[in-house]
N, C-alpha and C. Protein backbone atom coordinates (compact mmCIF):
# COMPACT_ATOMS: atom_id res chain seq x y z
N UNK A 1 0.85 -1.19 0.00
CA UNK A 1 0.00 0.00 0.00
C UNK A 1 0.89 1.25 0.00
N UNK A 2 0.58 2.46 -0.75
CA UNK A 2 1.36 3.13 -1.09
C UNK A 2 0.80 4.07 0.69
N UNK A 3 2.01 5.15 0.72
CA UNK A 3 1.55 6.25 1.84
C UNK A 3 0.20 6.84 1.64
N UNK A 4 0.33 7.45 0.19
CA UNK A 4 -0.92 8.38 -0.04
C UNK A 4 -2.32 7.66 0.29
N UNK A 5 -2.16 6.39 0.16
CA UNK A 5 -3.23 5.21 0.43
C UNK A 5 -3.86 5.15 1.54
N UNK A 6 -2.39 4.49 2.56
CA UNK A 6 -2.41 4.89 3.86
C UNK A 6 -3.17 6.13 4.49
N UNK A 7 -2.69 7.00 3.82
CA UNK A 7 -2.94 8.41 4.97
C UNK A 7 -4.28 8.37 4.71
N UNK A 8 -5.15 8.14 3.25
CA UNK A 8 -6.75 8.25 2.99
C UNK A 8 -7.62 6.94 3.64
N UNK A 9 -6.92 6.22 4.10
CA UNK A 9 -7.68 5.38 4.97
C UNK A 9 -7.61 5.81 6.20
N UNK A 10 -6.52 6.69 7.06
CA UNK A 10 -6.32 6.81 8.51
C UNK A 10 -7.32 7.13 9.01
N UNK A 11 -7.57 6.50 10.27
CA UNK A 11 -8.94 6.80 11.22
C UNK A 11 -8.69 7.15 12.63
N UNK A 12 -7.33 7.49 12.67
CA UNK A 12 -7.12 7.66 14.33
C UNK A 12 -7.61 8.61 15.00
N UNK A 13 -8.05 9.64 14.41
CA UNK A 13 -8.66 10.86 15.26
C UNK A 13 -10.39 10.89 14.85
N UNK A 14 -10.73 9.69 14.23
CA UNK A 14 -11.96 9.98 13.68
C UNK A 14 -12.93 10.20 15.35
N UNK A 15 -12.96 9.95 16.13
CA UNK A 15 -14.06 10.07 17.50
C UNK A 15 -13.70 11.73 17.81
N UNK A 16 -12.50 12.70 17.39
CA UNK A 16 -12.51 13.72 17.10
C UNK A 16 -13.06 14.94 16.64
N UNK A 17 -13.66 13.94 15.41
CA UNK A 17 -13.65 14.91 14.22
C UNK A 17 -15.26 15.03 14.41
N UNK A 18 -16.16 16.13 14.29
CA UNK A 18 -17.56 16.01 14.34
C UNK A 18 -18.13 15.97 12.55
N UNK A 19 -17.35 16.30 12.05
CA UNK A 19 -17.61 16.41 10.57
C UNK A 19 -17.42 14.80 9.91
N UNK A 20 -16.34 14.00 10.45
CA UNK A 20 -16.29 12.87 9.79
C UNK A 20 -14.91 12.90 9.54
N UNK A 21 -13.93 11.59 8.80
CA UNK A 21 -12.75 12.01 8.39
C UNK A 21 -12.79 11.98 7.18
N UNK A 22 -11.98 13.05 6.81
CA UNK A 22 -11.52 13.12 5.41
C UNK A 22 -10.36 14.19 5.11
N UNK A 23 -9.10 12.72 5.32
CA UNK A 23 -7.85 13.40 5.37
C UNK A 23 -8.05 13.89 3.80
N UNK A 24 -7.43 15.27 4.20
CA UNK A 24 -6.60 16.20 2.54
C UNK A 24 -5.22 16.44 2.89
N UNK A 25 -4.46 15.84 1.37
CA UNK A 25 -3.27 15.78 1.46
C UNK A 25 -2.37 15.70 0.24
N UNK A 26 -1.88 16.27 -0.28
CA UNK A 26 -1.02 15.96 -1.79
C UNK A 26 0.34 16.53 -2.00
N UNK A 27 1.02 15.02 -2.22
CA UNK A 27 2.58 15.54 -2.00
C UNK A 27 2.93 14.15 -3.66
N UNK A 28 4.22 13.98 -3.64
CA UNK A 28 5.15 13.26 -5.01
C UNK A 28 6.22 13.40 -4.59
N UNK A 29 7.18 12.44 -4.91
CA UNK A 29 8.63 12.42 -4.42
C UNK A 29 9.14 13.64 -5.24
N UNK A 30 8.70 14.00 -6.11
CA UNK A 30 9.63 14.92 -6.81
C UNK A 30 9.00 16.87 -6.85
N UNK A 31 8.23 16.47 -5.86
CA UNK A 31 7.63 17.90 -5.16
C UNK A 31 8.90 18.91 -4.36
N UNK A 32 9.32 19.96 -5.06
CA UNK A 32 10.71 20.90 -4.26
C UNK A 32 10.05 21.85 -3.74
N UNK A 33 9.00 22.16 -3.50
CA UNK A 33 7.85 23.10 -2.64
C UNK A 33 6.87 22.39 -1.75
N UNK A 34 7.14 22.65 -0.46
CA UNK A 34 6.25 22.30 0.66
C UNK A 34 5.35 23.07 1.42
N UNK A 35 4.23 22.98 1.63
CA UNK A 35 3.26 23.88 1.73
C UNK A 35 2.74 23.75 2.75
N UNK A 36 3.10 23.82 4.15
CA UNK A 36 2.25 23.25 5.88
C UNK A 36 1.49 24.51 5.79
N UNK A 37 -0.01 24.08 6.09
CA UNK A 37 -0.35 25.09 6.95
C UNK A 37 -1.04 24.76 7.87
N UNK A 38 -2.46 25.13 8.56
CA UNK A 38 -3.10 24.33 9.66
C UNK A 38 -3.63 23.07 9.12
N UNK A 39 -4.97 23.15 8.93
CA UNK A 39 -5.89 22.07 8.85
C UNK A 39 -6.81 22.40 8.02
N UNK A 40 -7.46 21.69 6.97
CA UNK A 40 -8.08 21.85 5.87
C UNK A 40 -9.87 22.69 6.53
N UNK A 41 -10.23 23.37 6.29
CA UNK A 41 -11.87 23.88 6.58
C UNK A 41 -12.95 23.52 6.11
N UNK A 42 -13.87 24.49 6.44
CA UNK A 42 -15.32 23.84 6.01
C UNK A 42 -15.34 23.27 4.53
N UNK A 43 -14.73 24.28 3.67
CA UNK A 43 -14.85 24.83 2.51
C UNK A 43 -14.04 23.34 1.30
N UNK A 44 -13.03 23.31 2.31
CA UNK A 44 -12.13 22.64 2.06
C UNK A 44 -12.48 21.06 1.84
N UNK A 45 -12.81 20.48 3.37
CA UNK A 45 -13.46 19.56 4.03
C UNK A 45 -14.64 19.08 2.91
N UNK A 46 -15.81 20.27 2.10
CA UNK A 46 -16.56 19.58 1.46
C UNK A 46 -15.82 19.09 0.14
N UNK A 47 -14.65 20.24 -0.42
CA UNK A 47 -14.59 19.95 -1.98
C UNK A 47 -13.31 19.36 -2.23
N UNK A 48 -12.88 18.86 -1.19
CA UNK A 48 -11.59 17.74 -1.24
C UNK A 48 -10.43 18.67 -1.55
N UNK A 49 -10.44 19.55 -2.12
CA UNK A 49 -9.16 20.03 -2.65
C UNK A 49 -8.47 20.61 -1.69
N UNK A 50 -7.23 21.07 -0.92
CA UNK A 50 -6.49 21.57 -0.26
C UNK A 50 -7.13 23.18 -0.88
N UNK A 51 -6.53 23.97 0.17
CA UNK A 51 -6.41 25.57 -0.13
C UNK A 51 -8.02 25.86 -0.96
N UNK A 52 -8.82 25.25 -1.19
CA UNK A 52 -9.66 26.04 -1.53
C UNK A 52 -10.78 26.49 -1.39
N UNK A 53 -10.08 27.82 -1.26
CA UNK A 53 -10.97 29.01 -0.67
C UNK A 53 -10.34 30.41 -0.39
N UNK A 54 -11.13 31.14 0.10
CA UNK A 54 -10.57 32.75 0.23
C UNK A 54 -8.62 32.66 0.96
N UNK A 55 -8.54 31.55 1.44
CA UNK A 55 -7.16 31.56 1.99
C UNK A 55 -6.33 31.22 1.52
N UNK A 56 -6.35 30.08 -0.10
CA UNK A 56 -5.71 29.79 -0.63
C UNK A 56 -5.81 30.35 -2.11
N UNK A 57 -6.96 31.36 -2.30
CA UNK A 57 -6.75 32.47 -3.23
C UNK A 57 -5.11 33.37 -2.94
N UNK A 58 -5.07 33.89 -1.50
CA UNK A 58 -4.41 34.50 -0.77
C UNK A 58 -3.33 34.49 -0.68
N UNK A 59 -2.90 33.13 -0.87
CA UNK A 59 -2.29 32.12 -0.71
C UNK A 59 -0.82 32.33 -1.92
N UNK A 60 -2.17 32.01 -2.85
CA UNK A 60 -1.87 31.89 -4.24
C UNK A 60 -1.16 33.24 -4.78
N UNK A 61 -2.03 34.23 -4.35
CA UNK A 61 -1.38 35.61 -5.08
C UNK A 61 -0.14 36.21 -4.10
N UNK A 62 -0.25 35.86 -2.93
CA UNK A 62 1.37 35.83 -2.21
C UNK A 62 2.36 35.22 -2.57
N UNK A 63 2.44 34.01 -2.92
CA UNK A 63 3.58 32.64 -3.76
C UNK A 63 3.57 32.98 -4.86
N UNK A 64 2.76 33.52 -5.96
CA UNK A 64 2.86 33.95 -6.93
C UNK A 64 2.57 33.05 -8.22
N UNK A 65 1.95 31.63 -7.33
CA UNK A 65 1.72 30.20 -7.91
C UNK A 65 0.49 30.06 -8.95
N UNK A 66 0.14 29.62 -9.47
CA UNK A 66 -1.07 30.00 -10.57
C UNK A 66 -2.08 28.68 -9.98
N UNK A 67 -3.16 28.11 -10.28
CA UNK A 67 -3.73 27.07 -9.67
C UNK A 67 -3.52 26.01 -10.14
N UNK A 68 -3.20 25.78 -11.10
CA UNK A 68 -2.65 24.16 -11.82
C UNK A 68 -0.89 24.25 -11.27
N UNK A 69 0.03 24.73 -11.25
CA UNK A 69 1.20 24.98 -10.23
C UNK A 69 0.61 24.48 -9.28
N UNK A 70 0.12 24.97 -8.06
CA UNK A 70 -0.29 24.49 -6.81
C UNK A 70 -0.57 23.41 -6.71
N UNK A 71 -1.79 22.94 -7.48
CA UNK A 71 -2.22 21.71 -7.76
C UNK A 71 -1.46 20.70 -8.42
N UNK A 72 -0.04 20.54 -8.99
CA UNK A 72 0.55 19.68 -8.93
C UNK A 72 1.53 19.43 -8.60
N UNK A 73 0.93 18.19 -7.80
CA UNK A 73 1.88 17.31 -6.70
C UNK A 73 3.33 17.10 -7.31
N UNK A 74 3.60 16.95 -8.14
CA UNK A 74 5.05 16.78 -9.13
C UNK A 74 5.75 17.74 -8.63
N UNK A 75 5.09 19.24 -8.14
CA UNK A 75 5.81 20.38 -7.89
C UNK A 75 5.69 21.12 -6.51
N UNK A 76 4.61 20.81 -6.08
CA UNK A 76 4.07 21.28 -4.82
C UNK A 76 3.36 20.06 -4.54
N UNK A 77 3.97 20.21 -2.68
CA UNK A 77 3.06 19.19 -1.82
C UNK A 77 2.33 19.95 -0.73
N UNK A 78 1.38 19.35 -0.71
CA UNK A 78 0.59 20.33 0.42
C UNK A 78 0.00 19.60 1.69
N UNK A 79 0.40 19.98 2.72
CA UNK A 79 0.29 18.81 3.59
C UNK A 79 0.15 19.48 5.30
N UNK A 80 -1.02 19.40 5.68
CA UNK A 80 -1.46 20.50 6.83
C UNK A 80 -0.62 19.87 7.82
N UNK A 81 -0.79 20.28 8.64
CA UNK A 81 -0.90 19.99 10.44
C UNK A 81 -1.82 18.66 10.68
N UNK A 82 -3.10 19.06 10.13
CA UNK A 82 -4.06 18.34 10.91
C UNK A 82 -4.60 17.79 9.67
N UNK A 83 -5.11 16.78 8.60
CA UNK A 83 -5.46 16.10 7.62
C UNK A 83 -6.65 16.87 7.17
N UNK A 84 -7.33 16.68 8.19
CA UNK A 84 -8.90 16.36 8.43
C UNK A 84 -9.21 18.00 9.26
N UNK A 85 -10.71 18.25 8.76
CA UNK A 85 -11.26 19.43 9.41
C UNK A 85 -11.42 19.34 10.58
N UNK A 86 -11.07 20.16 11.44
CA UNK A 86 -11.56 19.66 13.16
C UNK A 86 -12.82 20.28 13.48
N UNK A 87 -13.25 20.81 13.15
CA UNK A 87 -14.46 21.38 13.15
C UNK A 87 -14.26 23.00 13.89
N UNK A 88 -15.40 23.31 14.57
CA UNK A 88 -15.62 24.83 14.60
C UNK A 88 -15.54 24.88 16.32
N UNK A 89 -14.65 26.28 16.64
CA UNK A 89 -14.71 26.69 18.28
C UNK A 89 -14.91 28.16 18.05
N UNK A 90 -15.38 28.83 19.30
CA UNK A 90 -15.29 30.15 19.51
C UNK A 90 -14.69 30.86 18.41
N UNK A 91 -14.29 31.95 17.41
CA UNK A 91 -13.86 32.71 17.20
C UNK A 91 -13.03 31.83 16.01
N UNK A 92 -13.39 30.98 15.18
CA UNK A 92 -12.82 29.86 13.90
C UNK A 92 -12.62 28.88 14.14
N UNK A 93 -11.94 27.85 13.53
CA UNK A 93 -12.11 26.34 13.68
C UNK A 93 -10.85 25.99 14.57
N UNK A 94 -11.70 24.97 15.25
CA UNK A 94 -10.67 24.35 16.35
C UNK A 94 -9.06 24.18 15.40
N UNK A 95 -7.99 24.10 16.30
CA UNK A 95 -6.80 23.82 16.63
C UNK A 95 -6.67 22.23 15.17
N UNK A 96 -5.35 22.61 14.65
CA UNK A 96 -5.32 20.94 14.08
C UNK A 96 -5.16 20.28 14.67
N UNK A 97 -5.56 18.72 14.34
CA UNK A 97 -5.45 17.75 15.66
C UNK A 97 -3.91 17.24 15.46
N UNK A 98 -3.49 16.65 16.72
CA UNK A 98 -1.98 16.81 16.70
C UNK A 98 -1.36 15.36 16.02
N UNK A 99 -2.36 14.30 16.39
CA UNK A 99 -1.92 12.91 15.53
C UNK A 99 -1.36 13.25 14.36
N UNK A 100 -1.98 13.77 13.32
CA UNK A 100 -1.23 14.01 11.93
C UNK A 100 -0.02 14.05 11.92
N UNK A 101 0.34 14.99 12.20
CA UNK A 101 1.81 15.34 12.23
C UNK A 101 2.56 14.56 13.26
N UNK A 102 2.49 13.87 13.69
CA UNK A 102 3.48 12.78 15.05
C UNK A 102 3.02 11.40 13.82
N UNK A 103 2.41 11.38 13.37
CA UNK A 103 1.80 10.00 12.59
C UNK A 103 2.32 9.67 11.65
N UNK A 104 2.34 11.03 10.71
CA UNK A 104 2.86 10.66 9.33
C UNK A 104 3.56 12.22 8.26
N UNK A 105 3.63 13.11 8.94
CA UNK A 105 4.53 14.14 8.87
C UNK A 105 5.88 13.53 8.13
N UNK A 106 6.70 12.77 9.15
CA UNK A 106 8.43 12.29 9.15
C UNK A 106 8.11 11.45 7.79
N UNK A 107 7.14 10.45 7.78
CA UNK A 107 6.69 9.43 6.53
C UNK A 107 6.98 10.76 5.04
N UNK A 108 6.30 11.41 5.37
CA UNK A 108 5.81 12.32 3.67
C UNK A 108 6.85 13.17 3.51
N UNK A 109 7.56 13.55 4.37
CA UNK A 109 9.11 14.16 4.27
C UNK A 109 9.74 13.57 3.82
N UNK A 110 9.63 12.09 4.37
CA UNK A 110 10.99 11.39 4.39
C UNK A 110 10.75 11.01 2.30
N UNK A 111 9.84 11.42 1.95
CA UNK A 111 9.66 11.10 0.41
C UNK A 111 9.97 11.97 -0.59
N UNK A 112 10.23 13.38 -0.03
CA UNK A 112 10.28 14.55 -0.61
C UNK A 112 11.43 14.69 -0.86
N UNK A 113 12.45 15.57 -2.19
CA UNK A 113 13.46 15.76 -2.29
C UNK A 113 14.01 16.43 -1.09
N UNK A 114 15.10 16.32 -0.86
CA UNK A 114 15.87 17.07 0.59
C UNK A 114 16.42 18.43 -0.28
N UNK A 115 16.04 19.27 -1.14
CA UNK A 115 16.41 20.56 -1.26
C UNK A 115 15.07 21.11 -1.58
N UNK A 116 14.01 21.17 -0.68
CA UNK A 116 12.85 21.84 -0.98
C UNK A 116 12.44 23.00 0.06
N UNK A 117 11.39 23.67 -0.48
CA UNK A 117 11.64 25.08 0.36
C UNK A 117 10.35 24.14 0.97
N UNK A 118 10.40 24.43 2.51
CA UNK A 118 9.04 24.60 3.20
C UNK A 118 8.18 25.96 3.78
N UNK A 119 6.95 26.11 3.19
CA UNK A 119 6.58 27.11 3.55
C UNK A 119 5.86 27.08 4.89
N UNK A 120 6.03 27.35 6.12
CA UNK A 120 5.24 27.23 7.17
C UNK A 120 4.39 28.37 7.48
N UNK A 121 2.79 27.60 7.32
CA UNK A 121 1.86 28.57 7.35
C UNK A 121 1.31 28.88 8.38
N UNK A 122 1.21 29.88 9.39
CA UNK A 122 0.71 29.92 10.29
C UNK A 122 1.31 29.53 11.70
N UNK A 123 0.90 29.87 12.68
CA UNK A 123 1.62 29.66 14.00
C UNK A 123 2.03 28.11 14.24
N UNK A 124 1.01 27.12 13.97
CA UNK A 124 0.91 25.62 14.25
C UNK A 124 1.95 25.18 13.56
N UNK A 125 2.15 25.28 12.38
CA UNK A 125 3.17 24.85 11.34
C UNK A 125 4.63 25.33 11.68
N UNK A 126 4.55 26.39 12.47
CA UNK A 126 5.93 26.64 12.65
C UNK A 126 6.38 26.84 14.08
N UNK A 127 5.55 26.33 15.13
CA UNK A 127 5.51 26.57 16.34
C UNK A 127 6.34 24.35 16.17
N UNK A 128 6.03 23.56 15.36
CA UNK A 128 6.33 22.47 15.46
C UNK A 128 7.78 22.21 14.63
N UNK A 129 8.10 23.07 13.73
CA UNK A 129 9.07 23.01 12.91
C UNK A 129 10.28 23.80 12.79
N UNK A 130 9.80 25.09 13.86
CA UNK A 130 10.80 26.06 14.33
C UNK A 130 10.41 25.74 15.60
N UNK A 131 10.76 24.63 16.69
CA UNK A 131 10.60 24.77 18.13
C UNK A 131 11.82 25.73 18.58
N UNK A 132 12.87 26.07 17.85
CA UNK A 132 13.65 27.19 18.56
C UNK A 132 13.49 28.50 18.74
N UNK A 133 12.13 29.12 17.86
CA UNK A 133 11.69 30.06 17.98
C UNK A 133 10.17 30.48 18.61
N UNK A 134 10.34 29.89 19.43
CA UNK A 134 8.17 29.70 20.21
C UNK A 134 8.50 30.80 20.72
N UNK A 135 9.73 31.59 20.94
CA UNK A 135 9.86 32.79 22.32
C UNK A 135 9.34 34.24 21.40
N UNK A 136 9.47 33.30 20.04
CA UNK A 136 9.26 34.92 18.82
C UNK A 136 8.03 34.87 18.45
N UNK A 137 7.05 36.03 18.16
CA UNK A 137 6.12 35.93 17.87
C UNK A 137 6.02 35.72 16.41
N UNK A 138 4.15 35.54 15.59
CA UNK A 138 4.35 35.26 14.52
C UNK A 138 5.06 36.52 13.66
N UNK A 139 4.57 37.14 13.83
CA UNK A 139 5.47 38.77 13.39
C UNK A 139 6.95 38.72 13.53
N UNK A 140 7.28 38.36 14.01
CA UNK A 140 9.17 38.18 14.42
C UNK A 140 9.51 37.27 13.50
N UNK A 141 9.11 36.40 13.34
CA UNK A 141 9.25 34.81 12.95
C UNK A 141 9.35 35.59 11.21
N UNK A 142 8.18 35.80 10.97
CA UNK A 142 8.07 36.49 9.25
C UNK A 142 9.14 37.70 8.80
N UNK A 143 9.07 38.26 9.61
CA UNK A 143 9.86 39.63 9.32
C UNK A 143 11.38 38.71 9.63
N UNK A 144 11.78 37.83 10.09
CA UNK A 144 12.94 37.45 10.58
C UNK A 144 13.27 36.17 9.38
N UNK A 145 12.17 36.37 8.70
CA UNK A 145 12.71 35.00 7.74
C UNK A 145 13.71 34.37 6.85
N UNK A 146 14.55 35.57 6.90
CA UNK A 146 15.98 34.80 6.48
C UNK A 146 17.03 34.12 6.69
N UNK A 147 16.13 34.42 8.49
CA UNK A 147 16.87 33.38 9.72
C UNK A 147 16.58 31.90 9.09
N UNK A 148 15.79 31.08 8.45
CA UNK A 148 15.48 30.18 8.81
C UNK A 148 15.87 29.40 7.09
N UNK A 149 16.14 30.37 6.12
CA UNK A 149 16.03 30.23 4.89
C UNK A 149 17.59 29.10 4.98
N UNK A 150 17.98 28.36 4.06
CA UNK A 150 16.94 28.31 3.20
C UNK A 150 16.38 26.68 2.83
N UNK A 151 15.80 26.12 4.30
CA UNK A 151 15.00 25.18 4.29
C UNK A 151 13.88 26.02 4.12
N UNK A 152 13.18 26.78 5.42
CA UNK A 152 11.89 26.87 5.74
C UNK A 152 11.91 28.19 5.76
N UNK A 153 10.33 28.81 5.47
CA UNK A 153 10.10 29.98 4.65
C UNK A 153 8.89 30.15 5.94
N UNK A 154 8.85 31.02 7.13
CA UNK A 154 7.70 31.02 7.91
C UNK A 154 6.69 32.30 7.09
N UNK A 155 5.19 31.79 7.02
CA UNK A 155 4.20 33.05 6.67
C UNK A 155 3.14 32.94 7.85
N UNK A 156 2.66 34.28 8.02
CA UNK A 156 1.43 34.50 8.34
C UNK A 156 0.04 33.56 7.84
N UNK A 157 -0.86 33.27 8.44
CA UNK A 157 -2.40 32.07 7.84
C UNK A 157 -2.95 33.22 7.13
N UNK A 158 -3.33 32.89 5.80
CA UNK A 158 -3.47 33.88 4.50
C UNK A 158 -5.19 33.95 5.27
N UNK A 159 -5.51 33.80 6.18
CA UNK A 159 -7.18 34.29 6.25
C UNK A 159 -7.25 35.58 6.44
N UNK A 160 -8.77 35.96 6.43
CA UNK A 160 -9.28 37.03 5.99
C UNK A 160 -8.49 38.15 7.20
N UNK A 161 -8.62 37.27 8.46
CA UNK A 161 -7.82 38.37 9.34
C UNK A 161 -6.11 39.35 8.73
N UNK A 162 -5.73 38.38 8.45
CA UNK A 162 -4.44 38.75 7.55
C UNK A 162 -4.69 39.81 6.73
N UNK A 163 -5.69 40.27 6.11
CA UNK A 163 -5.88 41.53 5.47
C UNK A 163 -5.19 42.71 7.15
N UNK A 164 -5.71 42.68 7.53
CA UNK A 164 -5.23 43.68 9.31
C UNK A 164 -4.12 43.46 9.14
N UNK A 165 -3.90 42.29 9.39
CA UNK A 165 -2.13 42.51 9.79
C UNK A 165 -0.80 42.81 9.06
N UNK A 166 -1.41 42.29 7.64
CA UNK A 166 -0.52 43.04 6.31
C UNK A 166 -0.72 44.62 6.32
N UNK A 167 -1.81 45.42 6.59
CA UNK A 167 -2.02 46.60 6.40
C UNK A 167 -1.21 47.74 7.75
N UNK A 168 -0.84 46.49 8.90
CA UNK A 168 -0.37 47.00 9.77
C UNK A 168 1.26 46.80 9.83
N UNK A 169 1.43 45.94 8.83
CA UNK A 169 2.84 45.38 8.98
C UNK A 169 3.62 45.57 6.78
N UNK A 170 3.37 46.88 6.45
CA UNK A 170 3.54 46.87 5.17
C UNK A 170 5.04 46.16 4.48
N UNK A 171 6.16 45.98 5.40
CA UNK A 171 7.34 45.68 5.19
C UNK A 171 7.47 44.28 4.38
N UNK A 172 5.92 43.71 4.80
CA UNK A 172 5.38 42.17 4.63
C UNK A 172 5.38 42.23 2.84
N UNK A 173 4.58 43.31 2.50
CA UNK A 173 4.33 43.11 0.81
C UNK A 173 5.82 44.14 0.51
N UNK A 174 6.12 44.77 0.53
CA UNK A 174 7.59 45.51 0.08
C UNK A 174 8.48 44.49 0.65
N UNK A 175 8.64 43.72 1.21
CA UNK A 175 10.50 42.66 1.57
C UNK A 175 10.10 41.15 1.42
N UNK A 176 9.23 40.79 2.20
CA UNK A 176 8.86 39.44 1.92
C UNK A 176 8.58 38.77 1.24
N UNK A 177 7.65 39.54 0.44
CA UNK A 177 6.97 38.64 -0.83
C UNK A 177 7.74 38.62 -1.93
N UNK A 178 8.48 39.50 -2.75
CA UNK A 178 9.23 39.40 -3.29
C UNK A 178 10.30 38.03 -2.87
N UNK A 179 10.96 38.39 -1.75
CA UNK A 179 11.47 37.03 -1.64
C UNK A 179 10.94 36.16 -1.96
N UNK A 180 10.10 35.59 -1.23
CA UNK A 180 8.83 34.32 -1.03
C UNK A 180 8.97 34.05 -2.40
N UNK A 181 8.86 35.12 -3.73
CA UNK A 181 8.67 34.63 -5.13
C UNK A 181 9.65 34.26 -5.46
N UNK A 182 11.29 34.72 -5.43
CA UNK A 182 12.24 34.21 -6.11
C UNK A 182 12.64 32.81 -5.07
N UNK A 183 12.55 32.33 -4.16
CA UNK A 183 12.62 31.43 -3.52
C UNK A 183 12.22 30.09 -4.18
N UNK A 184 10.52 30.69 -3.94
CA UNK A 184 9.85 29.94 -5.08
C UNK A 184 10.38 29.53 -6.48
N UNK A 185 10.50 30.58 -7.05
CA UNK A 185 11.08 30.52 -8.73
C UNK A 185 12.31 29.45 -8.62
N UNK A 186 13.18 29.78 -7.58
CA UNK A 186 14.44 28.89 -7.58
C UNK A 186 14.26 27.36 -7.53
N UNK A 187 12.99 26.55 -6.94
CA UNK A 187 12.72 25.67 -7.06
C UNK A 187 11.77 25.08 -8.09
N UNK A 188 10.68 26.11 -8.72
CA UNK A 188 9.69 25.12 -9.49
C UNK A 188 9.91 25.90 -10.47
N UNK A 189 9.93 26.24 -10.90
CA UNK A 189 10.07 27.47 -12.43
C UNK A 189 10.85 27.10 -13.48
């Protein structure tokens, strides 16, 4: 049984999940762009596809990736925190669940070329992959990203809140993104 097999059968967090499971996940050994971010959503959750929705529009026009780019695994792997939707808490959707990544994270790496950029999206993704930096906030972490280059590429979670914090933090679209693109370019282009 291949991994990708594996991971679409996994049921370990299913008494978790109130929605049901349905891991989303797409990676290829010959993927040089890695894409963590939390955990797939409502949006997500119904139409199988990773990223789609207002966050991976967002997403998209930050990386500079077009949607058939994104969408293939040959070039980009996309591979959350949490597989599966966790459903909804206070103020957006619960936390990814943590099995994923202790389960089969090291597995889907361990398949990926070893010169690929990882993009870590969001606090979860890089609170597990930068444990040397939990003392920095997400703002430190982004603005500081050349600390970490040039495995891992930390971003802000492209949701709607992120409109605020780009508008408060402009250095983000004048220094970062530009990078973020030739980074990019250096691997799939």
């Amino acid at each position: 049984m291949t991994l990708g097999r594996e991971i679409a059968g996994c049921r370990l967090c299913a008494e978790h999940l109130p929605h049901g499971v349905r891991p989303i996940v797409s990676f290829s050994t010959t993927a040089r762009l890695l894409i963590i971010g939390q955990a797939p959503g409502s949006k997500v959750h119904e139409s199988g596809i990773p990223w789609d929705d207002a966050s991976g529009n967002r997403l998209r026009d930050w990386t500079g990736l077009s949607r058939e780019q994104m969408y293939d695994p040959a070039q980009v792997a996309l591979v959350p925190m949490g597989f599966c939707y966790p459903g909804k808490s206070s103020g957006g959707d619960k936390p990814p669940r943590p099995e994923c990544a202790r389960t089969w994270h090291a597995q889907v790496l361990g398949q990926l070329p070893q010169n690929r950029l990882t993009l870590l999206v969001g606090t979860y993704a890089q609170a597990y992959y930068l444990p040397g930096s939990r003392k920095l906030t997400l703002t430190e972490r982004v603005r500081n990203f050349r600390a970490f280059l040039p495995a891992h590429f930390p971003l802000p979670h492209p949701a709607w809140r992120s409109a605020t914090w780009m508008r408060q933090n402009p250095w983000f679209e004048a220094e970062v993104l530009p990078r973020l693109r030739s980074e990019i370019d250096q691997r799939i282009r």
